[in-house]
C-alpha atoms as a PDB file:
ATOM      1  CA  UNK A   1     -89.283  70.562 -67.022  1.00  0.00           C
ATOM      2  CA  UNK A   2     -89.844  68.730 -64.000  1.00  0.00           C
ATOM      3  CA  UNK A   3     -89.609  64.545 -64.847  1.00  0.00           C
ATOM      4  CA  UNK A   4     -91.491  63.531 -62.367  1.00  0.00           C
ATOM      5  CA  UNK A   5     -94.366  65.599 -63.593  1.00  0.00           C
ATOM      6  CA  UNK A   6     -94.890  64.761 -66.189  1.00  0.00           C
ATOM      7  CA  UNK A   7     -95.293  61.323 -65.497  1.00  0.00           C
ATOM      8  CA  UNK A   8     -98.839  60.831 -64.264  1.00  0.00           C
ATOM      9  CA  UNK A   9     -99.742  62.601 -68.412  1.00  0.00           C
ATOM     10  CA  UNK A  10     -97.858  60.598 -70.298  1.00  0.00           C
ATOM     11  CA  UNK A  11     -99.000  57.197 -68.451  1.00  0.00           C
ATOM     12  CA  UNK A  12    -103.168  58.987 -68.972  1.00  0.00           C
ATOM     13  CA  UNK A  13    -101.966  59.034 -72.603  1.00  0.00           C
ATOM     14  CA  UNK A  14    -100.723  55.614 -73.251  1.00  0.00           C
ATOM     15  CA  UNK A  15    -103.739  54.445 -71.518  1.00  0.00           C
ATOM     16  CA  UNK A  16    -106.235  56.731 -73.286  1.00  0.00           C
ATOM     17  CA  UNK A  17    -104.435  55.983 -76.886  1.00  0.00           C
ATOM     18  CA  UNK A  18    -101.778  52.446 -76.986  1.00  0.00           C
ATOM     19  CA  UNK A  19    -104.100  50.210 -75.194  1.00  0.00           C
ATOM     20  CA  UNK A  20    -107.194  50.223 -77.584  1.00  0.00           C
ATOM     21  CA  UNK A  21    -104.336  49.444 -80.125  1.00  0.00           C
ATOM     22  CA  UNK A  22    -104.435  45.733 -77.831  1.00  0.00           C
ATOM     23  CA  UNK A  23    -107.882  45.188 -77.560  1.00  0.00           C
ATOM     24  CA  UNK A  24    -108.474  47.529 -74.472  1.00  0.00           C
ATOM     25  CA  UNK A  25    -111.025  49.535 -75.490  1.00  0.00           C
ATOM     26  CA  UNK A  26    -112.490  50.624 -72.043  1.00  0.00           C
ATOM     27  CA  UNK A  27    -109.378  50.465 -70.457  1.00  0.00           C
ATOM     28  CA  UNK A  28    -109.315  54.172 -69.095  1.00  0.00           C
ATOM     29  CA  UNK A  29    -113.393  54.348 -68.711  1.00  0.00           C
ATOM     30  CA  UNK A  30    -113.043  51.497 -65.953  1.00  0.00           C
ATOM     31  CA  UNK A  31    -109.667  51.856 -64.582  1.00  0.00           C
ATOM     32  CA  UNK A  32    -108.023  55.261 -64.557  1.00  0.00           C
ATOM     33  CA  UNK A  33    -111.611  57.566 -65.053  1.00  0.00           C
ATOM     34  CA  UNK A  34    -112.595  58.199 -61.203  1.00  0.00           C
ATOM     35  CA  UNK A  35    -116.138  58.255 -62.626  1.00  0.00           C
ATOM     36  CA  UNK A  36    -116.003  55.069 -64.550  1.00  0.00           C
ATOM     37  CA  UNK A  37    -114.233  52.729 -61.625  1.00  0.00           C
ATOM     38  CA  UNK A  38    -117.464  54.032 -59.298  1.00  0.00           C
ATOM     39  CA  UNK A  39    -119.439  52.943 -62.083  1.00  0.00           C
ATOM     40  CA  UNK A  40    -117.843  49.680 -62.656  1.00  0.00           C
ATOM     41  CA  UNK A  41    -117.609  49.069 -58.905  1.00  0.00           C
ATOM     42  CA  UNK A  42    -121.253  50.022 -58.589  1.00  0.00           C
ATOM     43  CA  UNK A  43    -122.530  47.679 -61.343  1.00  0.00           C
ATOM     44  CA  UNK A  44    -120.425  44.943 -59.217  1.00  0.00           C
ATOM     45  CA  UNK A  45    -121.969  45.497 -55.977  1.00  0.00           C
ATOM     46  CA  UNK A  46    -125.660  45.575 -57.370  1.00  0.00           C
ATOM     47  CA  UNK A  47    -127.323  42.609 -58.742  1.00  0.00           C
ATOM     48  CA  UNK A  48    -129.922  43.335 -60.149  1.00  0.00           C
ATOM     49  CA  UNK A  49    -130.516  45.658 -63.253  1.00  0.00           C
ATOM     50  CA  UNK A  50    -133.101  48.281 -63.754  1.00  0.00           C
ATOM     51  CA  UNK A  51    -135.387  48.105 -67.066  1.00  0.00           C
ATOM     52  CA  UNK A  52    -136.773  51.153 -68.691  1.00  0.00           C
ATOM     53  CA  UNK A  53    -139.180  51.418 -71.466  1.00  0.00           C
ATOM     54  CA  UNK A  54    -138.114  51.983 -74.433  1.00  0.00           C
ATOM     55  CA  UNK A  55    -139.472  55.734 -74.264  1.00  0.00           C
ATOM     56  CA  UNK A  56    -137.919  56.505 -70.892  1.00  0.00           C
ATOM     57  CA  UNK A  57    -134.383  55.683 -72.631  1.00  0.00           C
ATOM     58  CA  UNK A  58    -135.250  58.448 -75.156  1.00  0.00           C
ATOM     59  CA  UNK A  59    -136.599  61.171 -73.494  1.00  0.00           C
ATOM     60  CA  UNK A  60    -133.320  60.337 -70.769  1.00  0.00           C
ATOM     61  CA  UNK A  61    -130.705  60.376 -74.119  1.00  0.00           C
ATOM     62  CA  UNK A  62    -132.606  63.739 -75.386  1.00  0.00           C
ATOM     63  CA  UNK A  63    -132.091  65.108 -71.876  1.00  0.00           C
ATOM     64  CA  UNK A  64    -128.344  64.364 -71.844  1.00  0.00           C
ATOM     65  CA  UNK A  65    -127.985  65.605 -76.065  1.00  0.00           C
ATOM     66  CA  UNK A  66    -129.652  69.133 -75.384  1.00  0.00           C
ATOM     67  CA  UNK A  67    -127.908  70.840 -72.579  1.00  0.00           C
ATOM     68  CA  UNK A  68    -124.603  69.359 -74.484  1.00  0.00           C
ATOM     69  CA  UNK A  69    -125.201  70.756 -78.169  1.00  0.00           C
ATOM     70  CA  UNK A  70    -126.914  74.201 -76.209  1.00  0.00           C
ATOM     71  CA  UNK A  71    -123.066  74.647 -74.553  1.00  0.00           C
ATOM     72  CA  UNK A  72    -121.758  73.993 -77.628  1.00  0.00           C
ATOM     73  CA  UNK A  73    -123.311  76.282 -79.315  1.00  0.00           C
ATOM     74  CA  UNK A  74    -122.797  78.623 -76.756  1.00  0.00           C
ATOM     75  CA  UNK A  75    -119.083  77.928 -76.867  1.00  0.00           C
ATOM     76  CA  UNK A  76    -119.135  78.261 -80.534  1.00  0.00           C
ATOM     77  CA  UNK A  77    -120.919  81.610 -80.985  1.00  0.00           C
ATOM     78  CA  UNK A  78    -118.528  83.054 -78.167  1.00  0.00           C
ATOM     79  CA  UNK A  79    -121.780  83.735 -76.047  1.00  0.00           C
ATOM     80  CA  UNK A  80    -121.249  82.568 -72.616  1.00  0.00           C
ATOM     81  CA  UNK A  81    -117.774  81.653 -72.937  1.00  0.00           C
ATOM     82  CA  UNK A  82    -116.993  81.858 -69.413  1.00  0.00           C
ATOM     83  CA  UNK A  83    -119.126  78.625 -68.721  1.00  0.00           C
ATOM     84  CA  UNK A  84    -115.970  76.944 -69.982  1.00  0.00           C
ATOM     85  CA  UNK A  85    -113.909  77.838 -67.195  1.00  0.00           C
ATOM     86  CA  UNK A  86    -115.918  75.338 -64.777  1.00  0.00           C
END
């Protein structure tokens, strides 16, 4: 096995599982996730926030839960199973 490889993992993994031990509990969501620095970096660089009714949140939480628990199920009945591949 190749040292140096195996590097970047375990560093992901101390990240992902010692630091919430210290009171880090976004720790990899805003530093090492690519999609959670643009998101952090984002909410820096905008001042403003934008407010939603209460019903908009919803109907935008039910839209994320569906396609999610339809995969899933997908996944879990072995129908599909490619999908997982992507």
């Amino acid at each position: 096995m190749d040292v140096l490889t195996l590097i970047v993992p375990v560093v992901m993994l101390i990240t992902a599982f010692v630091y919430p031990f210290f009171g880090m509990k976004s720790y990899n969501c805003t530093h090492v996730c690519p999609f959670g620095s643009i998101q952090e970096f984002v909410a820096r660089c905008v001042s403003y926030k934008l407010k939603m009714k209460p019903t908009t949140v919803k109907r935008l939480d039910m839209f994320r839960q569906v396609p999610w628990a339809i995969l899933m199920l997908c996944l879990w009945t072995g129908v599909w199973f490619d999908w997982i591949e992507y």
